[in-house]
Protein backbone atom coordinates (compact mmCIF):
# COMPACT_ATOMS: atom_id res chain seq x y z
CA UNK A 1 129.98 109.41 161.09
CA UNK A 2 130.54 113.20 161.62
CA UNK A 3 129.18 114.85 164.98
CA UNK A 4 129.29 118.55 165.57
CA UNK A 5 130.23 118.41 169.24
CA UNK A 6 129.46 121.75 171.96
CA UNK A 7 132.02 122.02 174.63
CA UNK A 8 133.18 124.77 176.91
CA UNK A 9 136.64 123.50 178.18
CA UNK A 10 139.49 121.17 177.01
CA UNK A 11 142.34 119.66 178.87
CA UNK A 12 145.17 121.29 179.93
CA UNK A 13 142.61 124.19 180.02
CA UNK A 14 139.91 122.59 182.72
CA UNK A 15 138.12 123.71 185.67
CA UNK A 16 136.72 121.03 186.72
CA UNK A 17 135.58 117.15 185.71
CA UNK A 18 134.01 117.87 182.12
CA UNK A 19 136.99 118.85 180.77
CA UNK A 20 138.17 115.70 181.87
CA UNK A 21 135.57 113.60 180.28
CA UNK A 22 135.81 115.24 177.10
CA UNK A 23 139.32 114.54 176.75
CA UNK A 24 138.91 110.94 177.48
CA UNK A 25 135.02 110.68 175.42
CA UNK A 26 136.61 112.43 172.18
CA UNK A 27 140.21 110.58 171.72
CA UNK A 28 138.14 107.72 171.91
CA UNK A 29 135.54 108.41 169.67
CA UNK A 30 138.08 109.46 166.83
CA UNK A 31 139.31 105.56 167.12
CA UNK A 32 136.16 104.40 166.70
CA UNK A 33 136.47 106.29 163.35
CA UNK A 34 134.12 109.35 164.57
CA UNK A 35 135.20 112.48 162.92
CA UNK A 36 134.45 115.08 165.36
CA UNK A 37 134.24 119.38 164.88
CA UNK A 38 134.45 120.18 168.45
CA UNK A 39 133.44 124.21 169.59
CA UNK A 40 134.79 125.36 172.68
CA UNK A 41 134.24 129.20 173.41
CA UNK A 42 138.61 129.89 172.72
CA UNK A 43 141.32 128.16 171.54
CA UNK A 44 144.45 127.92 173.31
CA UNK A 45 146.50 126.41 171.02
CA UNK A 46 147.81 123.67 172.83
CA UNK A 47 144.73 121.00 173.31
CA UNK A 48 145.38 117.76 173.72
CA UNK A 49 143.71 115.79 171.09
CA UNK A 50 145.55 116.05 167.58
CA UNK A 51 142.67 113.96 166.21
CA UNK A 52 139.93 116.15 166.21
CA UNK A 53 139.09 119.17 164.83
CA UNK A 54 138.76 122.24 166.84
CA UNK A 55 136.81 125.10 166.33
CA UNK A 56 137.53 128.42 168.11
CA UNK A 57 133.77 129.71 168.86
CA UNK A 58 135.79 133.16 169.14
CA UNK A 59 136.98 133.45 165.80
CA UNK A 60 133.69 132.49 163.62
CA UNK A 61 132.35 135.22 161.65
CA UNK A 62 128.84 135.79 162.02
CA UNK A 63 126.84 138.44 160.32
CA UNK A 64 124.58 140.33 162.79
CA UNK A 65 123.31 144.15 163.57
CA UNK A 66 123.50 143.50 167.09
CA UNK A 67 125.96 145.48 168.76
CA UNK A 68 125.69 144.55 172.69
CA UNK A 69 128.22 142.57 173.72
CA UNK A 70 130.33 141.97 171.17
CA UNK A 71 133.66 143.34 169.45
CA UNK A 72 133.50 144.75 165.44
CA UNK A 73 137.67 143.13 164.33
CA UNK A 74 137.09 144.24 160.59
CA UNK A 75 134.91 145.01 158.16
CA UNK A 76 136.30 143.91 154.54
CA UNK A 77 134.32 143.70 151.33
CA UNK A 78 134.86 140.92 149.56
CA UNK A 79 136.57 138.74 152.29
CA UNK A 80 136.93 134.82 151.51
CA UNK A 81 134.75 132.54 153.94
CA UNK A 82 134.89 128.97 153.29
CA UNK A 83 135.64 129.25 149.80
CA UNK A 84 133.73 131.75 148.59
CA UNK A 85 133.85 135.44 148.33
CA UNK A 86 130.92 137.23 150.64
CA UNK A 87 130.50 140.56 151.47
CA UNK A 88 130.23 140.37 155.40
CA UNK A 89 130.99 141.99 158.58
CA UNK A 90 133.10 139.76 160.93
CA UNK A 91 132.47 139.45 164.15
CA UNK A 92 134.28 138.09 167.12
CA UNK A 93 132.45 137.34 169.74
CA UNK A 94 134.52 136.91 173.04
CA UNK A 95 133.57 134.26 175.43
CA UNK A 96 134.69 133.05 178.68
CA UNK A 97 132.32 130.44 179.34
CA UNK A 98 132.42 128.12 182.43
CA UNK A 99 130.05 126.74 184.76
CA UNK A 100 131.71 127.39 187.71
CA UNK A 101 132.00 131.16 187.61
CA UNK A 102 130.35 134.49 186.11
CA UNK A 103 132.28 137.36 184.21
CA UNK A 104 130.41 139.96 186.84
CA UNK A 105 130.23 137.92 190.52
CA UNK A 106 133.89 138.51 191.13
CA UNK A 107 136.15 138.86 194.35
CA UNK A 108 139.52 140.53 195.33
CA UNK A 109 142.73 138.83 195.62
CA UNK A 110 142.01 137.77 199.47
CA UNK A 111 145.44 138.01 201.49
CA UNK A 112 145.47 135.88 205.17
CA UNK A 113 148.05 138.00 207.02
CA UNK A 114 146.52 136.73 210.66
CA UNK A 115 147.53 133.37 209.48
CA UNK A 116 150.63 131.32 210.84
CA UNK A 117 150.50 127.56 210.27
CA UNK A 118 153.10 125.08 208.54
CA UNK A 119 152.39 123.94 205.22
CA UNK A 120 154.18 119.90 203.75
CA UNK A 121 156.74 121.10 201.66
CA UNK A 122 155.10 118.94 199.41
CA UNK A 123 152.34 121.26 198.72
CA UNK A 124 154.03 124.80 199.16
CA UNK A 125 157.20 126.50 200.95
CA UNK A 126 156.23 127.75 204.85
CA UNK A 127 154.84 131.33 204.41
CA UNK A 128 154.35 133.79 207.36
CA UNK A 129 151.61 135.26 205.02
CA UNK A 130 150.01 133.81 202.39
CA UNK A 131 147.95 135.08 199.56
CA UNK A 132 145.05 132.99 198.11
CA UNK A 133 144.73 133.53 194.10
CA UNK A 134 141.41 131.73 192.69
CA UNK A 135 142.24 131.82 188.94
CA UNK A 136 138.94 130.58 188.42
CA UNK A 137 136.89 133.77 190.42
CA UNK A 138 134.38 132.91 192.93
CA UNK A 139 130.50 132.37 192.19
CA UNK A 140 127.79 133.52 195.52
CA UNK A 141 125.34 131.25 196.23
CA UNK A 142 125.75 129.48 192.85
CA UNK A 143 124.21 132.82 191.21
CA UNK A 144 124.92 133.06 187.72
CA UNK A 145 125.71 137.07 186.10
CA UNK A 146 123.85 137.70 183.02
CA UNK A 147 127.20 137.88 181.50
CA UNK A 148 127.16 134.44 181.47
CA UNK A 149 123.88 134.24 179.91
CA UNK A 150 124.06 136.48 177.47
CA UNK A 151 127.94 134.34 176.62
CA UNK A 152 125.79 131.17 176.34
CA UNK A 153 123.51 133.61 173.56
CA UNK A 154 126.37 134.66 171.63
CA UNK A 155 127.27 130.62 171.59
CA UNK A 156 123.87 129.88 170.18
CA UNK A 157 124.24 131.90 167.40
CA UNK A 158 127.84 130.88 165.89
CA UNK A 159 126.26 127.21 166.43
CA UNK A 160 123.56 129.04 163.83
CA UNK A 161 126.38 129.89 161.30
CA UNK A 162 128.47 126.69 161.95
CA UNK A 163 125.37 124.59 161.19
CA UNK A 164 124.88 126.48 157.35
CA UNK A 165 128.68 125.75 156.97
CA UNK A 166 129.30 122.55 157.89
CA UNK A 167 128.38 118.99 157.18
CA UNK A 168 127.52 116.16 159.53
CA UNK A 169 125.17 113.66 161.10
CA UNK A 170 124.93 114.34 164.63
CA UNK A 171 124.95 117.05 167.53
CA UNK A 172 126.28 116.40 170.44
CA UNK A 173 126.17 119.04 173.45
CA UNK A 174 128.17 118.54 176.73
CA UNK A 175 125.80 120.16 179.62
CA UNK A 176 123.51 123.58 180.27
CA UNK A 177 125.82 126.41 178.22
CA UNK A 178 126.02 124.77 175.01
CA UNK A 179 122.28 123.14 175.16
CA UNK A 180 121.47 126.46 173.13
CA UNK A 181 123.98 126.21 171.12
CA UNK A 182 123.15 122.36 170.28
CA UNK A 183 119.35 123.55 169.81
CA UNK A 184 120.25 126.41 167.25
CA UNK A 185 122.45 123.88 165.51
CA UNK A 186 119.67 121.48 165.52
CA UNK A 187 117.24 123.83 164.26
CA UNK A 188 119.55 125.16 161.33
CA UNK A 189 120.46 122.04 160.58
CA UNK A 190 117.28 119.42 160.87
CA UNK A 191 119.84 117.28 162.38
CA UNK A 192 119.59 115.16 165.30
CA UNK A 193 120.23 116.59 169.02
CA UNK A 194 121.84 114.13 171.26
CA UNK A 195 122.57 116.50 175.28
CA UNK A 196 125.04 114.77 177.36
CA UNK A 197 124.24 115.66 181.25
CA UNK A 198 127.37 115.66 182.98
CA UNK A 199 125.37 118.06 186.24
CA UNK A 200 122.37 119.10 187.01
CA UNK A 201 121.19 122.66 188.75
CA UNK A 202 119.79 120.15 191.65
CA UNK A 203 123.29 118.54 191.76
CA UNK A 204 125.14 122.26 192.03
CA UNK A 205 122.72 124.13 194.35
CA UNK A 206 120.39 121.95 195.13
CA UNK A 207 116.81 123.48 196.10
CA UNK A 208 118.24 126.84 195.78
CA UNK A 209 118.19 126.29 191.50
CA UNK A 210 119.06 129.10 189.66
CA UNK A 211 115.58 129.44 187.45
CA UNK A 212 117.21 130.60 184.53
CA UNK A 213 119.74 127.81 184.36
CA UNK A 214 116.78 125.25 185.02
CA UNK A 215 114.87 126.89 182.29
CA UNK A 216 117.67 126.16 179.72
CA UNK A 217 118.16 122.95 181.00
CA UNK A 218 114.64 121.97 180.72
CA UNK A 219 114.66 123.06 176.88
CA UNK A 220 117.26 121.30 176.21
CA UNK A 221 116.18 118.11 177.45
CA UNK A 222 113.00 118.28 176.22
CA UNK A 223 114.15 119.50 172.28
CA UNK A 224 116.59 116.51 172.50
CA UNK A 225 116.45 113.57 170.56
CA UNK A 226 118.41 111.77 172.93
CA UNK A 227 120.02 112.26 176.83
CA UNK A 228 122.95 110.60 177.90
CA UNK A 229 123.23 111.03 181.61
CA UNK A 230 126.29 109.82 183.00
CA UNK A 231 125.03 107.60 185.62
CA UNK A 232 121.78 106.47 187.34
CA UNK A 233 122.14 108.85 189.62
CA UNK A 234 121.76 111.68 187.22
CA UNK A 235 118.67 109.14 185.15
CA UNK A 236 116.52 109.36 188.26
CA UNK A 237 117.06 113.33 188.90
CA UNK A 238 115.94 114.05 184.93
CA UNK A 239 112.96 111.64 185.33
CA UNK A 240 111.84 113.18 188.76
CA UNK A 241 112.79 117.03 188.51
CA UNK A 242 112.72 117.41 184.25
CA UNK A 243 109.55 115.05 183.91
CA UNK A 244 112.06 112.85 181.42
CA UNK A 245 110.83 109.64 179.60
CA UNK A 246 113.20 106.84 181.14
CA UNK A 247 113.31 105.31 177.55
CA UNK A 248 114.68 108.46 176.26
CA UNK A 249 117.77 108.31 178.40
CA UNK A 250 120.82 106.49 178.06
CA UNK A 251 123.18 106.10 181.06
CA UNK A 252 126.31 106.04 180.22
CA UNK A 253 129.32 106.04 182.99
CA UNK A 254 132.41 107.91 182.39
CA UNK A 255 135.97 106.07 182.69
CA UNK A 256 139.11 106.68 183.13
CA UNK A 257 142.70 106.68 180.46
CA UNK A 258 144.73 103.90 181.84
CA UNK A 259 148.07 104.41 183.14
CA UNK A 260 150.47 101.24 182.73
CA UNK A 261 152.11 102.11 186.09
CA UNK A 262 151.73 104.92 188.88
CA UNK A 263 154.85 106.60 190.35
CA UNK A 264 154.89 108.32 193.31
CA UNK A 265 158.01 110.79 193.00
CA UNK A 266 160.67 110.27 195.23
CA UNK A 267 160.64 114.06 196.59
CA UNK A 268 158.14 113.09 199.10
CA UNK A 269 159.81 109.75 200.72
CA UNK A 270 160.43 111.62 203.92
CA UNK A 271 156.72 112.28 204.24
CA UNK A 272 155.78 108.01 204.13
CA UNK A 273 155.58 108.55 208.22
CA UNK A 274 153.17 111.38 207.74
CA UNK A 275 149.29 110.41 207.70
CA UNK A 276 147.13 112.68 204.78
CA UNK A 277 143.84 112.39 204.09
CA UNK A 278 142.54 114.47 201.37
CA UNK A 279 139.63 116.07 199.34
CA UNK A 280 139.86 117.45 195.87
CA UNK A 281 137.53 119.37 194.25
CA UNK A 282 135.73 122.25 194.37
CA UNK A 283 134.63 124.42 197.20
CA UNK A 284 131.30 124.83 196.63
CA UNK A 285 128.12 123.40 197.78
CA UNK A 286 127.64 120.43 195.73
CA UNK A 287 131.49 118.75 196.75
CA UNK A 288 130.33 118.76 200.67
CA UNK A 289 133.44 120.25 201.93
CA UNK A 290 132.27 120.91 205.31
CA UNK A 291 131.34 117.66 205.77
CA UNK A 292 134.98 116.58 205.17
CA UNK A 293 135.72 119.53 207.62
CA UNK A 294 133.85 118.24 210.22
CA UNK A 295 134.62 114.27 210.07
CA UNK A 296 138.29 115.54 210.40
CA UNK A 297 137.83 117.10 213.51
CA UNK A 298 136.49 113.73 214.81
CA UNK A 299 139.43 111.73 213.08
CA UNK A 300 141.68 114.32 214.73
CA UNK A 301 140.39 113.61 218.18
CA UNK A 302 141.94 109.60 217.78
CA UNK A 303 144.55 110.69 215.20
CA UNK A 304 146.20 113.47 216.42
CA UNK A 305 148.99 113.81 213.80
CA UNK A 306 146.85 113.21 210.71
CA UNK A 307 147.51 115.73 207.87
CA UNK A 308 144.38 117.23 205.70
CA UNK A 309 144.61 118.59 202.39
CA UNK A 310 141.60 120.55 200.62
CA UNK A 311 142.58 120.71 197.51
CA UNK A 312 140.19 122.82 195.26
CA UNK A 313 138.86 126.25 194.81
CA UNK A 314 135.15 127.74 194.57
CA UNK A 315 133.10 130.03 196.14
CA UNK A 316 132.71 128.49 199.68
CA UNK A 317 137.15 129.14 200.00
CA UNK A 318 136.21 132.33 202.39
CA UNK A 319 133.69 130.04 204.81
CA UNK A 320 135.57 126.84 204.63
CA UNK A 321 138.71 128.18 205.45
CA UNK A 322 137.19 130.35 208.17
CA UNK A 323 135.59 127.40 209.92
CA UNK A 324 138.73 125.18 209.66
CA UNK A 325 140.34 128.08 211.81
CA UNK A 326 136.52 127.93 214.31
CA UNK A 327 137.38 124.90 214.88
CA UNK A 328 141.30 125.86 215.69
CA UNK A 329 142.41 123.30 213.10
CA UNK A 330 144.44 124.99 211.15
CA UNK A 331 147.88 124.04 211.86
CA UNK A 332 146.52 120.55 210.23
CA UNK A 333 144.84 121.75 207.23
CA UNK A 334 146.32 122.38 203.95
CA UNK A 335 144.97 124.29 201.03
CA UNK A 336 146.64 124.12 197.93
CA UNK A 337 144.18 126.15 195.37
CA UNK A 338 142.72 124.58 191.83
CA UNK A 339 145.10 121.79 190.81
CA UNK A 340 145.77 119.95 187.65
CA UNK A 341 148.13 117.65 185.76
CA UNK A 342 151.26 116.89 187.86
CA UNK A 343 150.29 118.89 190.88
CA UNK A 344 147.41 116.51 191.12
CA UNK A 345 149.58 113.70 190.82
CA UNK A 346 151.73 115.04 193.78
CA UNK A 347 148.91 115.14 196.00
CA UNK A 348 148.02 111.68 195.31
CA UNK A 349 151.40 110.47 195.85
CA UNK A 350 151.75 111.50 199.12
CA UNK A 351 147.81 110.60 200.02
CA UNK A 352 146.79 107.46 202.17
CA UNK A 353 143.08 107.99 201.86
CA UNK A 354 140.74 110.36 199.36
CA UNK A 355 137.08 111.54 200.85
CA UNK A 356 134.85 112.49 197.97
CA UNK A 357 131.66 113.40 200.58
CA UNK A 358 129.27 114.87 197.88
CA UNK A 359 126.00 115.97 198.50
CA UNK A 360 124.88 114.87 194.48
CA UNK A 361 127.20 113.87 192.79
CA UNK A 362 126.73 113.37 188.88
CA UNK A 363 129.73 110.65 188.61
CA UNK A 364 133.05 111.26 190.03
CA UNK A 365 135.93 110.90 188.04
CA UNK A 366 138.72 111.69 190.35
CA UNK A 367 137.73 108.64 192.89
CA UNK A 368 138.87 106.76 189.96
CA UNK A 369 142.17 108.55 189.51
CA UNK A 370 142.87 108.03 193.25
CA UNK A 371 142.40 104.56 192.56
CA UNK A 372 144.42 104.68 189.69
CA UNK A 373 146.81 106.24 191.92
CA UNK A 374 146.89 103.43 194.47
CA UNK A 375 144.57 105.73 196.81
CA UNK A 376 141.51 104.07 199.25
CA UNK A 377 138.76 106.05 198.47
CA UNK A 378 135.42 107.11 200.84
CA UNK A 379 132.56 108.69 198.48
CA UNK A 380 129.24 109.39 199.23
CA UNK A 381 125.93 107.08 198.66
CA UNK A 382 124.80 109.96 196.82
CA UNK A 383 127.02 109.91 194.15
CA UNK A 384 127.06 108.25 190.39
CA UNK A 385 130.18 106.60 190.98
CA UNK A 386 129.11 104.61 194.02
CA UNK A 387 127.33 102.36 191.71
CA UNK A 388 130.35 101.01 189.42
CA UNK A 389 132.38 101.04 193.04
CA UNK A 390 131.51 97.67 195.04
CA UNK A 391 135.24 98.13 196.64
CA UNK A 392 134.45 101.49 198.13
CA UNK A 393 133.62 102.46 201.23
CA UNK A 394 130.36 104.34 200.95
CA UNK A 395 128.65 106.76 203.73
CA UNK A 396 125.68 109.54 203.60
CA UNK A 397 127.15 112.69 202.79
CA UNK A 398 125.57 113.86 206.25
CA UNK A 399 126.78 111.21 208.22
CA UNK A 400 129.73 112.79 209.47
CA UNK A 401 130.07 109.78 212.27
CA UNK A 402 130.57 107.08 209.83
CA UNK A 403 132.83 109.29 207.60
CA UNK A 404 135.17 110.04 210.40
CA UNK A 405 134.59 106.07 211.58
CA UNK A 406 135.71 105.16 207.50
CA UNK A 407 138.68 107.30 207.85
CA UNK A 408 139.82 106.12 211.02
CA UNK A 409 139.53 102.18 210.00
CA UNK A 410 141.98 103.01 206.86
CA UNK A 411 144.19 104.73 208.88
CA UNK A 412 144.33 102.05 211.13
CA UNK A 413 144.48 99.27 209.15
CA UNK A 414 146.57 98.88 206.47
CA UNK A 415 144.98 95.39 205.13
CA UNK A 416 141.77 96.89 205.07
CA UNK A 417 143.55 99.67 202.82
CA UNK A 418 145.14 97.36 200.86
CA UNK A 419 142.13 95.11 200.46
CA UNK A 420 140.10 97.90 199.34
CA UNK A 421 143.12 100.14 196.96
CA UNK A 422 144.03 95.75 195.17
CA UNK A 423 139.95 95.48 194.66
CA UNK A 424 139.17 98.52 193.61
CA UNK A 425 142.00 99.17 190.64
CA UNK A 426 140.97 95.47 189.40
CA UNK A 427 137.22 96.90 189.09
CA UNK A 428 138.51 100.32 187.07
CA UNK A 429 140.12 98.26 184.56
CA UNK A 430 137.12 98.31 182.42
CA UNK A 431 135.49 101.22 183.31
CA UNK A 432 137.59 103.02 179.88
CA UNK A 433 136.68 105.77 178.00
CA UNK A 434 136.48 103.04 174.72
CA UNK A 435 133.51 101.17 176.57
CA UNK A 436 131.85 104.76 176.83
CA UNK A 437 132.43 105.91 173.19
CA UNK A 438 131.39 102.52 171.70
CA UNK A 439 127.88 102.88 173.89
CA UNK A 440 127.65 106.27 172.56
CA UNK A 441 128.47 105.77 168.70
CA UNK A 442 125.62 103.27 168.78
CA UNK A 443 123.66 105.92 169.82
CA UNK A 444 124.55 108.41 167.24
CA UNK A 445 123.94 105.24 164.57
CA UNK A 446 120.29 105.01 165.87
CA UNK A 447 119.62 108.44 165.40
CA UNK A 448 120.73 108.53 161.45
């Protein structure tokens, strides 16, 4: 079984959960003896997954008039392409995709000089003034740029070329920007479309869609052969706002790579006396982050010392950070910027609960890695995860009462924590990333 797979990111190069997933989906589809091509818009060099074979979207040659957009490297008669000798114009065509931000909807380096609040020394070193660098750039009001569109174009038409060029028995595209790309393939090809929905445009902006992004979404599904939605959550959203079949959608629920043991580094004993609560992920919209804002002002008014840490960037960094100082909170708030790898693992290790208050939420992987992590979690009823979660404590998103009541109760007891951290790692230990890809190779089986 060969699958031509469409991504946009790969670990350590991630901006959020998808990477993630891939990672986990794709090392374990290559033991279940999948050989898989995967396209990502650039190559980095140093991706994680020695087992499958990468394809730089940047660096295929494609042979087009059009000049918009894209960059003329050479122009060589007689040049060797996959064995044979073509006459051909190479083009590369440079991409930056990612779902979180545009090429054009960019903002300045934003520098807090009225700020003057302490900061854990596990996070950062006390600054008098500190400057806020989003490396991934900010979106407005989950607007798209045409950029971005005309990037997810430019996809679509290597997919063209890499369809004539290679052999296999399946596509397989991982949300909105490479459904185009999965389509073209498709079309080239006569080979089956399988679109993996990791988000909706209801789950990132909720009524406020971005038409164009809905638009490609909706072809997608529909030219599909196959959906594979990563929870229920995300089954009943197709069904109700992409007028989806049920029967042509397969849930299937993302895991997690086990870790034999979790170590919290011994830099941050001195902080065991200090209570932190925290949210990771990004600051936009869909992640509810003024919810979190809000039920720590309540947990503040029983909990005086408690320690917050937003950890996360996105477009709503400006407002969130502004109302955190509204609400005169900031000496207790931390915000550490986008995080991955072992900085993650740092926050975790100093964490005694995690607050995931979504408003839709796809899945959730990093509840999970709390867990992992020996973390309590609090998500939201409106999230995919809830339902593989019995151990959780789950509120409304809006119910900022019952969030601030959840964090209080862990706080305050530490059997209900450790009730709920024992209960909830024993339930993870089969939610792997092997019980996804084995669901999923059937599927590609069913299709051939």
């Amino acid at each position: 079984m060969r699958v031509l797979m469409f991504g946009w990111e790969f670990p350590p190069h991630i901006s959020g959960g998808l990477g993630t997933a891939c990672y986990g989906l794709t090392k374990s589809l290559s033991k279940e003896g999948v050989d898989i091509l995967f396209v990502v818009p650039k190559l980095y060099g140093n991706e994680n997954v020695p087992t499958v074979n990468f394809i730089d979207a940047g660096k295929v040659p494609i042979e087009t008039r059009r000049q918009c957009m894209v960059k003329i490297t050479k122009e060589e008669a007689g040049e060797t392409l996959y064995g044979e000798r073509i006459h051909i114009t190479t083009i590369e065509v440079e991409s930056h995709l990612s779902p979180y931000r545009s090429v054009r909807y960019q903002t300045p380096v934003v520098a807090m000089e009225s700020w003057s609040y302490q900061l854990d020394p596990v996070i950062t070193e006390v600054e008098e003034e500190v400057e806020i660098i989003d490396s991934f750039t900010h979106t407005f009001s989950g607007v798209y740029g045409p950029d971005l569109m005309q990037e997810t174009k430019q996809l679509a038409e290597v997919a063209a070329v890499l369809a004539e060029k290679y052999s296999f028995d399946v596509i397989h595209a991982h949300d909105w920007m490479t459904f185009p790309a999965g389509i073209a393939a498709s079309e080239v090809s006569g080979k089956p479309l399988i679109v993996h929905v990791h988000s909706t445009e209801f789950d990132r902006s909720g009524e406020r869609v971005d038409q164009e992004v809905y638009a490609i979404e909706k072809e997608g599904i529909d030219k599909a052969d196959r959906i594979v939605a990563v929870s229920n959550w995300t089954k009943k959203i197709l069904m109700s706002r992409y007028d989806v079949k049920a029967a042509k959608v397969d849930v299937t629920h993302n895991g997690i790579t086990p870790r034999e043991r979790y170590e919290a580094l011994s830099a941050y004993e001195p902080l065991r006396d200090v209570k932190v609560v925290t949210f990771l992920g990004r600051l936009t919209y869909q992640k509810g982050p003024f919810y979190f804002i809000e039920a720590a002002r309540k947990v503040l008014e029983k909990f005086p010392d408690v320690h917050f840490v937003m950890a996360g960037s996105g477009d709503l960094f400006p407002q969130v950070v502004e109302r955190v100082a509204q609400l005169r909170l900031s000496s207790k708030f931390h915000f550490t910027g986008f995080l991955r790898g072992e900085s993650v693992d740092k926050v975790w290790a100093v964490s005694n609960v995690y607050v995931m208050p979504s408003v839709s939420e796809p899945f959730g992987i990093t509840p999970l890695e709390a867990i992992q992590a020996g973390v309590p979690v609090i998500v939201s009823n409106q999230s995919g995860v809830a339902e593989v979660m019995p151990h959780a404590i789950k509120v409304d998103f809006w119910n900022i009462d019952a969030l601030a009541d959840a964090i209080c109760n862990l706080l305050a007891y530490e059997s209900l924590s450790y009730t709920l951290k024992k209960n909830s790692f024993n339930e993870i230990k089969d939610m792997t990333w092997e019980k996804a890809a084995k669901k999923i190779k059937t599927i590609y089986h069913e299709l051939n």
